[in-house]
PDB file of N, CA and C in Angstrom:
ATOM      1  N   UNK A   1       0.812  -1.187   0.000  1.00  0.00           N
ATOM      2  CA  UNK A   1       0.000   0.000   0.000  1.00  0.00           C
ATOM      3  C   UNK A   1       0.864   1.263   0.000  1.00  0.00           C
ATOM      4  N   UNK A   2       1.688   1.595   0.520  1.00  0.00           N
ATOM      5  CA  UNK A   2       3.140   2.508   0.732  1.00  0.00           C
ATOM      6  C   UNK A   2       3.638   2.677  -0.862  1.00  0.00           C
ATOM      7  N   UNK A   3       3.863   1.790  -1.139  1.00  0.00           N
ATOM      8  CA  UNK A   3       4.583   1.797  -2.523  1.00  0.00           C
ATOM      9  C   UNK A   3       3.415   2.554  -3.739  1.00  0.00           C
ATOM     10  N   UNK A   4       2.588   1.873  -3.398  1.00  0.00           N
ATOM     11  CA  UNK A   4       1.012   2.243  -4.727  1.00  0.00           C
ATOM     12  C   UNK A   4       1.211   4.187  -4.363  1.00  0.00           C
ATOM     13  N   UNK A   5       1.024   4.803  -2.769  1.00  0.00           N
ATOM     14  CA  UNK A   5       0.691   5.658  -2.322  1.00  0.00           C
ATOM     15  C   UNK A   5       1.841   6.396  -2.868  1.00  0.00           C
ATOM     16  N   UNK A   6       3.148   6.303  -2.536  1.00  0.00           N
ATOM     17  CA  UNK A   6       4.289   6.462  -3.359  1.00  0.00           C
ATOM     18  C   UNK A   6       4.333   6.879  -4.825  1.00  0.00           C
ATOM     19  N   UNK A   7       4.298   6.051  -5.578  1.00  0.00           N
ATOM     20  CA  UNK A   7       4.120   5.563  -6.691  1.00  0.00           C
ATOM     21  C   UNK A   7       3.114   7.134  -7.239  1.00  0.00           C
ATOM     22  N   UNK A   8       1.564   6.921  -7.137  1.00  0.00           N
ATOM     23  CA  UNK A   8       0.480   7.973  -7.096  1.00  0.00           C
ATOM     24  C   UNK A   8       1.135   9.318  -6.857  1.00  0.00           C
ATOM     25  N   UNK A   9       1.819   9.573  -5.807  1.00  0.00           N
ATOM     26  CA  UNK A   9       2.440  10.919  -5.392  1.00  0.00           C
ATOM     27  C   UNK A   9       3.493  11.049  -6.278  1.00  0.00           C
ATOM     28  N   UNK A  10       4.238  10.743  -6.648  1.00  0.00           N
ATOM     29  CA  UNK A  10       5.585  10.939  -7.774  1.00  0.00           C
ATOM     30  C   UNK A  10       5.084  10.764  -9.039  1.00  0.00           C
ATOM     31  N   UNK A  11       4.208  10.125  -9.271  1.00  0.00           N
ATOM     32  CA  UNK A  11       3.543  10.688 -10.621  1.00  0.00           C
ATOM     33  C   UNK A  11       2.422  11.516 -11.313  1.00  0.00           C
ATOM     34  N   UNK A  12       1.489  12.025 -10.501  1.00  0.00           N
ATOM     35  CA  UNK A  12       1.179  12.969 -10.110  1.00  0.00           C
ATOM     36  C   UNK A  12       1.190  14.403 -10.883  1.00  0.00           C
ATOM     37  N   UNK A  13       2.803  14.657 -10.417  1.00  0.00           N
ATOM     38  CA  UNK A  13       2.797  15.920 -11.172  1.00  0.00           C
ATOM     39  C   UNK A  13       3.045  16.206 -12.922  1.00  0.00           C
ATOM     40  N   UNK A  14       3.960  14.441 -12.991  1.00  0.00           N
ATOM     41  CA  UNK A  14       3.969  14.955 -14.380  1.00  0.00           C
ATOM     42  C   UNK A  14       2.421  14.764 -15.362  1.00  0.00           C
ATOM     43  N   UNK A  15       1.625  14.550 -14.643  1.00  0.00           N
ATOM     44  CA  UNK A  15       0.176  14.476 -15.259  1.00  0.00           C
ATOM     45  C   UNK A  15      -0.246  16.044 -15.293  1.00  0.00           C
ATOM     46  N   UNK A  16       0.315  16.857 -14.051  1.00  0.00           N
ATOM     47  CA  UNK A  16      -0.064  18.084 -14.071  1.00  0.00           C
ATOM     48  C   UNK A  16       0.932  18.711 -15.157  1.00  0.00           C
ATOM     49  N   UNK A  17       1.418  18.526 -15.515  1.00  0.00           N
ATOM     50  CA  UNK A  17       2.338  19.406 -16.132  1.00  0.00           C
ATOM     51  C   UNK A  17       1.943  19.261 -17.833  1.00  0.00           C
ATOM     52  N   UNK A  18       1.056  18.197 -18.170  1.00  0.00           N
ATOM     53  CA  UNK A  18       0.848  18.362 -19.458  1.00  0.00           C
ATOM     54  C   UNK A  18      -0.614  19.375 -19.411  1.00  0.00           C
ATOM     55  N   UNK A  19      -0.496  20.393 -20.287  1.00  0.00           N
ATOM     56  CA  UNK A  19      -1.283  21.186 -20.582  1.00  0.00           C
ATOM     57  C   UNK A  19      -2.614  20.269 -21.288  1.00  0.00           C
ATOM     58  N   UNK A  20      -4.385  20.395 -21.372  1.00  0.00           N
ATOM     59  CA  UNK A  20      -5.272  19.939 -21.801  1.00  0.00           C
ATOM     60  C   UNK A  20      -6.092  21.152 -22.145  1.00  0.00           C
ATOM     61  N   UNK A  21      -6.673  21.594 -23.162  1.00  0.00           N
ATOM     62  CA  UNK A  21      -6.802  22.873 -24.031  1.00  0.00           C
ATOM     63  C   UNK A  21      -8.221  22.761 -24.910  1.00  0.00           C
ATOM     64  N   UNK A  22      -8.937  23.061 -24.380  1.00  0.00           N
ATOM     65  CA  UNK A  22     -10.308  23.205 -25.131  1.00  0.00           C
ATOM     66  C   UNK A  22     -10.354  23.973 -26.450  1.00  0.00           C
ATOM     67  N   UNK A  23     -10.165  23.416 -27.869  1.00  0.00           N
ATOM     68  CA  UNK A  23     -10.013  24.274 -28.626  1.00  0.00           C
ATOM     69  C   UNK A  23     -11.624  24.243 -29.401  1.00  0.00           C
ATOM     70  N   UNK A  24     -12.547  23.657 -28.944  1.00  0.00           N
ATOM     71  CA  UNK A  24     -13.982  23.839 -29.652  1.00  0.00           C
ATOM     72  C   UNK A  24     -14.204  25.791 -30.160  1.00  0.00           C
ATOM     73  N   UNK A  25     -14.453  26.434 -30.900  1.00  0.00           N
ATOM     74  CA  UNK A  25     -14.659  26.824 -31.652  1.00  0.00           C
ATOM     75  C   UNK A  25     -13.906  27.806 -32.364  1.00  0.00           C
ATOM     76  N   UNK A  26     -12.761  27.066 -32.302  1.00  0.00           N
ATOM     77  CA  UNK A  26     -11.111  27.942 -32.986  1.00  0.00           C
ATOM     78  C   UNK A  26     -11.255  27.992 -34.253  1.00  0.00           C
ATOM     79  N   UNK A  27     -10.669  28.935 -34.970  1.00  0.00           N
ATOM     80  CA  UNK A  27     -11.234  29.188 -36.389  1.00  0.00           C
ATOM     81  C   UNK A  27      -9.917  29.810 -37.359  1.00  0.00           C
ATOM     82  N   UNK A  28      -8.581  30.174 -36.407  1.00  0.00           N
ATOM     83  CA  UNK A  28      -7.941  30.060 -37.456  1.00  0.00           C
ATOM     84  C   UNK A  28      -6.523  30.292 -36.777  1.00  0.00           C
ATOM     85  N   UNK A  29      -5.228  30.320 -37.232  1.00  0.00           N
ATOM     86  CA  UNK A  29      -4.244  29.982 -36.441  1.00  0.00           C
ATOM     87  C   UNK A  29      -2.863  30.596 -37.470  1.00  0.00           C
ATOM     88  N   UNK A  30      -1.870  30.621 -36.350  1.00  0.00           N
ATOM     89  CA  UNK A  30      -0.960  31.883 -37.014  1.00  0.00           C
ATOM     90  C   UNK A  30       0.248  30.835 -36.937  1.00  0.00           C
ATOM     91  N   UNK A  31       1.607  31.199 -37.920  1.00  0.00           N
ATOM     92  CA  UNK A  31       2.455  30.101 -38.098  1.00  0.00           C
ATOM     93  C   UNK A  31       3.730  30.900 -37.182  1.00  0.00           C
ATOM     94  N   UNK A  32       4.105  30.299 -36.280  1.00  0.00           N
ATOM     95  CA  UNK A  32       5.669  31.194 -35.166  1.00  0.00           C
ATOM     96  C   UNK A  32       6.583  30.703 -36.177  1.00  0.00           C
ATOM     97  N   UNK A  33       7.020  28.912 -36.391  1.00  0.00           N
ATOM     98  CA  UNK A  33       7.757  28.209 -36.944  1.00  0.00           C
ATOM     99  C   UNK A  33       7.284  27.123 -37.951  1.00  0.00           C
ATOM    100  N   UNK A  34       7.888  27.246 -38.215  1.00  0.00           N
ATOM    101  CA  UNK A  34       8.009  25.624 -39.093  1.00  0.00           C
ATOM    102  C   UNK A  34       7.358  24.134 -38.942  1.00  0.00           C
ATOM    103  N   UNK A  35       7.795  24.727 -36.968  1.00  0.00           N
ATOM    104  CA  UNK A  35       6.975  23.095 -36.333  1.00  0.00           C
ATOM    105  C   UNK A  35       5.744  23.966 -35.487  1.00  0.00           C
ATOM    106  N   UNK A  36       5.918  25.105 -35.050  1.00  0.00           N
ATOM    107  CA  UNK A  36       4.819  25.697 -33.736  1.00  0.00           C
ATOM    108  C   UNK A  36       3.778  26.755 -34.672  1.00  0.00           C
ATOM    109  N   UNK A  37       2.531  27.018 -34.164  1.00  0.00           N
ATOM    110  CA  UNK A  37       1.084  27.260 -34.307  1.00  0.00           C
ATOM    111  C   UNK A  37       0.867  27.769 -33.219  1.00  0.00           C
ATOM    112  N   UNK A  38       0.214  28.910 -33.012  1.00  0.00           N
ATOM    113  CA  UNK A  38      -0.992  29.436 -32.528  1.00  0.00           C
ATOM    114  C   UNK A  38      -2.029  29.551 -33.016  1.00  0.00           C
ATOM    115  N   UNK A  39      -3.119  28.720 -32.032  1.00  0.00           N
ATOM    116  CA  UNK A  39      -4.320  28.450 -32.335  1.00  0.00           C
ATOM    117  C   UNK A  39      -5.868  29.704 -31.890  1.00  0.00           C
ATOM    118  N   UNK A  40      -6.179  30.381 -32.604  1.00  0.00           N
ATOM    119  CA  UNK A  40      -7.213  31.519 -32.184  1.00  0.00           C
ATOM    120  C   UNK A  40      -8.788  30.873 -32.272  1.00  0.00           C
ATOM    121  N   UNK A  41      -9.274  31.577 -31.205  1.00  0.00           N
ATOM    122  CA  UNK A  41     -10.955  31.577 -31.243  1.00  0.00           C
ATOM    123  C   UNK A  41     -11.248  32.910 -31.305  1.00  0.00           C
ATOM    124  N   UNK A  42     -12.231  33.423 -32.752  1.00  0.00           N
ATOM    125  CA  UNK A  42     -11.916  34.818 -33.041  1.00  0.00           C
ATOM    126  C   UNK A  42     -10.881  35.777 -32.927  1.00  0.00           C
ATOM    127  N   UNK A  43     -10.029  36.748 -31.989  1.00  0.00           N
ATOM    128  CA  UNK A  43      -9.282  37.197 -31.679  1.00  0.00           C
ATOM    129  C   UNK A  43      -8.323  37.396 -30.556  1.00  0.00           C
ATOM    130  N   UNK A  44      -9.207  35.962 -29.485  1.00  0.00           N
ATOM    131  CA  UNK A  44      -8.021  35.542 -28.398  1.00  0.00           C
ATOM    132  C   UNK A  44      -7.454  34.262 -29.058  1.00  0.00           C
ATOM    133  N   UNK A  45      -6.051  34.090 -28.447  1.00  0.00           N
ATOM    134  CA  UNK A  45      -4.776  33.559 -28.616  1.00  0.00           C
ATOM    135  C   UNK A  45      -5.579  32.019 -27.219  1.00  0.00           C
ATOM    136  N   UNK A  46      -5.314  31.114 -28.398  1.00  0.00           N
ATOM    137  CA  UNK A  46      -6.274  29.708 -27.255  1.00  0.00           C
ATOM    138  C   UNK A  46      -4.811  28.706 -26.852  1.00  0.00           C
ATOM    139  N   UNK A  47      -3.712  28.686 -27.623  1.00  0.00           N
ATOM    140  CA  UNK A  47      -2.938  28.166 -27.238  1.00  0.00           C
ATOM    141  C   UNK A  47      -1.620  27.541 -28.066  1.00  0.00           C
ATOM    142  N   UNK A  48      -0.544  27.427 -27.608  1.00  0.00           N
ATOM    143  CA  UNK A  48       0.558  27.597 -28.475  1.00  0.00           C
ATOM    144  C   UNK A  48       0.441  25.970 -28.696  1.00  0.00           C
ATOM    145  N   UNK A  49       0.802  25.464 -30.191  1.00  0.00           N
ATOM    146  CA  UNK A  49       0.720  23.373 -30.259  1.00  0.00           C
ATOM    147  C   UNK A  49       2.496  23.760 -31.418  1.00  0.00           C
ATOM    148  N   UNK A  50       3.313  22.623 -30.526  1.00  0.00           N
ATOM    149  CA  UNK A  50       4.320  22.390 -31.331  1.00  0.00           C
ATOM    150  C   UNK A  50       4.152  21.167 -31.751  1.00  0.00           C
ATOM    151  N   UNK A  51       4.511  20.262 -33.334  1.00  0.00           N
ATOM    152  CA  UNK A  51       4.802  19.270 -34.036  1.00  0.00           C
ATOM    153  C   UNK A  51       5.800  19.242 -34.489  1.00  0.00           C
ATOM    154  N   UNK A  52       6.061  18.233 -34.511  1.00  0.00           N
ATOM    155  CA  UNK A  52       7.075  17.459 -35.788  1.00  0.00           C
ATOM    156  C   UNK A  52       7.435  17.942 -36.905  1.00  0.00           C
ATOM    157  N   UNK A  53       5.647  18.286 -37.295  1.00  0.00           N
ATOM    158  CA  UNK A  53       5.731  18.000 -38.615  1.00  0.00           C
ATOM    159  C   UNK A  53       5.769  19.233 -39.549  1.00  0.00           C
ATOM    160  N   UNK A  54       6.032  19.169 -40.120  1.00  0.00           N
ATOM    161  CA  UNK A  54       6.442  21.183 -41.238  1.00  0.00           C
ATOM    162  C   UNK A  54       5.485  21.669 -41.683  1.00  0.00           C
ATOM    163  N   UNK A  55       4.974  23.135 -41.162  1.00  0.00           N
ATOM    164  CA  UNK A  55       3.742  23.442 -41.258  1.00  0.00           C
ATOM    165  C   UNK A  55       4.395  24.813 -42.108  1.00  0.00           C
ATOM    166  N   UNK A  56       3.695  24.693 -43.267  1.00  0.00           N
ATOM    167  CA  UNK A  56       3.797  25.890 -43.935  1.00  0.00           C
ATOM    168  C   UNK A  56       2.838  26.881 -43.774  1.00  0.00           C
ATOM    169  N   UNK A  57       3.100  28.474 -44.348  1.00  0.00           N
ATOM    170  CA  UNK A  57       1.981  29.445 -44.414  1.00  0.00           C
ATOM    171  C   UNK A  57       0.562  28.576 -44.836  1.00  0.00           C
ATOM    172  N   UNK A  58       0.892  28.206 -45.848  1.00  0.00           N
ATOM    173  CA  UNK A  58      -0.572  28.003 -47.102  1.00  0.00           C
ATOM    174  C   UNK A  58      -1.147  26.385 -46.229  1.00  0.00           C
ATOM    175  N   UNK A  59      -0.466  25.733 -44.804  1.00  0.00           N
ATOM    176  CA  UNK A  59      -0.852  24.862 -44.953  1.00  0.00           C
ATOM    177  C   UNK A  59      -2.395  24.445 -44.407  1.00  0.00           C
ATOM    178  N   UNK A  60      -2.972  23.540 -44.620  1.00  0.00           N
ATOM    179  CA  UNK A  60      -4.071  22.952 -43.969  1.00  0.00           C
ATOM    180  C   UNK A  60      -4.278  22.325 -42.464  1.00  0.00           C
ATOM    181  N   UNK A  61      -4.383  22.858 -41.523  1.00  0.00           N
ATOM    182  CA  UNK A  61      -4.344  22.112 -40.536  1.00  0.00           C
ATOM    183  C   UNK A  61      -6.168  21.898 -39.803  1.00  0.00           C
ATOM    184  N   UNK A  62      -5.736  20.270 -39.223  1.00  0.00           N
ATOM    185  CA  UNK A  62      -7.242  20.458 -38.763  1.00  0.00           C
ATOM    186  C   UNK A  62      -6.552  19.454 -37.354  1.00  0.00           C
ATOM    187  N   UNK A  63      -7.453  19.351 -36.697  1.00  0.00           N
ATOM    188  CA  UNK A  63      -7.310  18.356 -35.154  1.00  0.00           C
ATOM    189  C   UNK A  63      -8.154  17.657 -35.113  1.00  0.00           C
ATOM    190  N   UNK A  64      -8.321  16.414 -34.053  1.00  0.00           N
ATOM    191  CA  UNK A  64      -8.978  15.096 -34.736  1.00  0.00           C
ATOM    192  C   UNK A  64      -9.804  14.912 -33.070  1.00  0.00           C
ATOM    193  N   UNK A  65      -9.298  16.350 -32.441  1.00  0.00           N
ATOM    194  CA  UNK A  65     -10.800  16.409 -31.039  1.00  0.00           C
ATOM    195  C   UNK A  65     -10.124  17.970 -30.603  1.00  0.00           C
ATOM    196  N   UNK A  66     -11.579  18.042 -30.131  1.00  0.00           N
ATOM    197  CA  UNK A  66     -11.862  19.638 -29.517  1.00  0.00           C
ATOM    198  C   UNK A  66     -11.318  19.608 -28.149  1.00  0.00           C
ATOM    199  N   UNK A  67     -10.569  18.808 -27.451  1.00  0.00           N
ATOM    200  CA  UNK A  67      -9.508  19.026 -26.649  1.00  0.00           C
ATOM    201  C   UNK A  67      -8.178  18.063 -26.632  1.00  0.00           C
ATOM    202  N   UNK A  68      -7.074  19.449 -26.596  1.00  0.00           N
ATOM    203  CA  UNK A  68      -5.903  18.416 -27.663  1.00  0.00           C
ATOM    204  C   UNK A  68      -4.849  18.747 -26.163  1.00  0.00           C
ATOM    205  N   UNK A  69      -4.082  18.038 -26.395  1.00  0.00           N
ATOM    206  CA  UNK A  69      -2.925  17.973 -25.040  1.00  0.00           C
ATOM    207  C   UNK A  69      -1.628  16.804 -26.077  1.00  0.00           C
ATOM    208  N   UNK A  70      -0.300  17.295 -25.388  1.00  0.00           N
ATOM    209  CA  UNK A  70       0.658  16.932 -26.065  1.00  0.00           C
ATOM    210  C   UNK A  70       0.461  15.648 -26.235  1.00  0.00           C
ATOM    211  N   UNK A  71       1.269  14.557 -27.153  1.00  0.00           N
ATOM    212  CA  UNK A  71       1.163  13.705 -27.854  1.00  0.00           C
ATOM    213  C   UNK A  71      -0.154  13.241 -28.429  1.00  0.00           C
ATOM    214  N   UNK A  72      -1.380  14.087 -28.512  1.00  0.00           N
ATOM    215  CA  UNK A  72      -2.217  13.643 -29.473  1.00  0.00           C
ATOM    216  C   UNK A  72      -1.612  13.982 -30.961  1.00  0.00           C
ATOM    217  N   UNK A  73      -2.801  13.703 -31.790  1.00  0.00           N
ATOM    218  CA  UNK A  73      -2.687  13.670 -33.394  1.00  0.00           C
ATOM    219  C   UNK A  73      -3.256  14.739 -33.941  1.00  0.00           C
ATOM    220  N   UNK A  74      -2.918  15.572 -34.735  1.00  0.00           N
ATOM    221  CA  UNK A  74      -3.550  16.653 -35.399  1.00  0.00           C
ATOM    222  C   UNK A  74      -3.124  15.810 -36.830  1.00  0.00           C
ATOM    223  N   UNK A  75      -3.449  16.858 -38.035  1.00  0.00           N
ATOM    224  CA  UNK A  75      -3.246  16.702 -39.684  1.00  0.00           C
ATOM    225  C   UNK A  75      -3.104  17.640 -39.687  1.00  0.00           C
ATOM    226  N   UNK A  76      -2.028  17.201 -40.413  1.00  0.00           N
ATOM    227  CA  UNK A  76      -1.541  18.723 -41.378  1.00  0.00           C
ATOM    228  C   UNK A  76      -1.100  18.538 -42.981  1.00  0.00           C
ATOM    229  N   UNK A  77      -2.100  19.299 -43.990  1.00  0.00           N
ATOM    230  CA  UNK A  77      -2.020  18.883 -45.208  1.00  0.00           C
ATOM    231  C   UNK A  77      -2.453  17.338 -45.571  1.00  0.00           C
ATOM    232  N   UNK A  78      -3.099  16.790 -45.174  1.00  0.00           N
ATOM    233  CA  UNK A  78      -3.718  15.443 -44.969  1.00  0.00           C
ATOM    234  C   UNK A  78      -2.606  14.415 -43.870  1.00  0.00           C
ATOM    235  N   UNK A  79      -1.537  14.607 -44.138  1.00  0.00           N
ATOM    236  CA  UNK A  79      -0.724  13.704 -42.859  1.00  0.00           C
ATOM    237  C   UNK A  79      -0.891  13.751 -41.644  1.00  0.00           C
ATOM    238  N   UNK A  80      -0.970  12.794 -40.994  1.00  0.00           N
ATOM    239  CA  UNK A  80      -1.158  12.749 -39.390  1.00  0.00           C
ATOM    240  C   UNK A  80      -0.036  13.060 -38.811  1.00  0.00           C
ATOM    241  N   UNK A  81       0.024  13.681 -38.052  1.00  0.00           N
ATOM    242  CA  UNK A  81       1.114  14.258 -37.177  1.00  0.00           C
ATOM    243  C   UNK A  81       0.373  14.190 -35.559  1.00  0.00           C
ATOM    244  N   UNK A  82       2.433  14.133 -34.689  1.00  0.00           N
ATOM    245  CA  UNK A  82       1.987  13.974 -33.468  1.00  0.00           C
ATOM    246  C   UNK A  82       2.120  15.267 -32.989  1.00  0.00           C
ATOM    247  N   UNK A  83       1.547  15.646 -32.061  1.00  0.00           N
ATOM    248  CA  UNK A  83       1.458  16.885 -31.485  1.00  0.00           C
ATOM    249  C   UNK A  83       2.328  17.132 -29.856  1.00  0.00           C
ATOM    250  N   UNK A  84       3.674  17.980 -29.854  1.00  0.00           N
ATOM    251  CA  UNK A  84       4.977  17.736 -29.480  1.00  0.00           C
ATOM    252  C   UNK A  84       4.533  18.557 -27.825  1.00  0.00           C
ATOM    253  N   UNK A  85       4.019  19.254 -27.976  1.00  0.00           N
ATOM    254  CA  UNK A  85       3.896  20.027 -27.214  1.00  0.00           C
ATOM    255  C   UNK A  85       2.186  21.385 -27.285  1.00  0.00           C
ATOM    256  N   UNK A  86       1.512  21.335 -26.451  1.00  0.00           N
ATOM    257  CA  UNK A  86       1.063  22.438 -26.194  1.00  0.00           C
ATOM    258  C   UNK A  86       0.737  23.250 -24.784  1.00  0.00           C
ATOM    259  N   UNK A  87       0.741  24.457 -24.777  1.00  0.00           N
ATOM    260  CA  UNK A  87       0.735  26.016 -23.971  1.00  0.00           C
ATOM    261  C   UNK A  87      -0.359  26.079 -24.104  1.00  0.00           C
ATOM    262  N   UNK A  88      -0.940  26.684 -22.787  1.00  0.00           N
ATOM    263  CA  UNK A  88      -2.415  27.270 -22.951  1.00  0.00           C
ATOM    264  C   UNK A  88      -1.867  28.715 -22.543  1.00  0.00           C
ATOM    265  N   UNK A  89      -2.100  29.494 -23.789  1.00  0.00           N
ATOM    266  CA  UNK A  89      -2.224  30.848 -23.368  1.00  0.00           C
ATOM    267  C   UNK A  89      -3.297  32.126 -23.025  1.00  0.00           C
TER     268      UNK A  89
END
């Protein structure tokens, strides 16, 4: 029981530390880099998502649920990509 209780407490935080980000009715998103996105709902800033994968100006991006947290899957330009990191700003 010590060990489980242990165990629960030391892992814990890194559950807190991944950001979970409601992006339901975001509508369009600005390019920082190559791999990072900011994601907008009208004219607030909903949250910074870094990938992998090479996101150009012209590209297509969509997400595959209305709340995204690091290592889910977004598309970009039809490829699935993993999603490296996100900020809720």
């Amino acid at each position: 029981m010590r060990k489980l209780l242990l165990t629960i407490l030391l892992l814990s935080p890194l559950a807190s530390m991944a950001d979970t980000v409601n992006i339901f009715g975001a509508n369009r998103w600005s390019r920082i880099d190559s791999h990072t996105i900011i994601v907008y709902r009208g004219t607030k800033a909903i949250c910074l998502v870094k990938t992998w994968g090479f996101i150009y100006t012209s590209s297509q991006i969509r997400f595959t649920d209305d709340f995204i947290s690091s290592f889910d899957k977004m598309i970009i330009d039809g490829d699935v990509e993993d999603i490296r990191e996100v900020k809720r700003l």
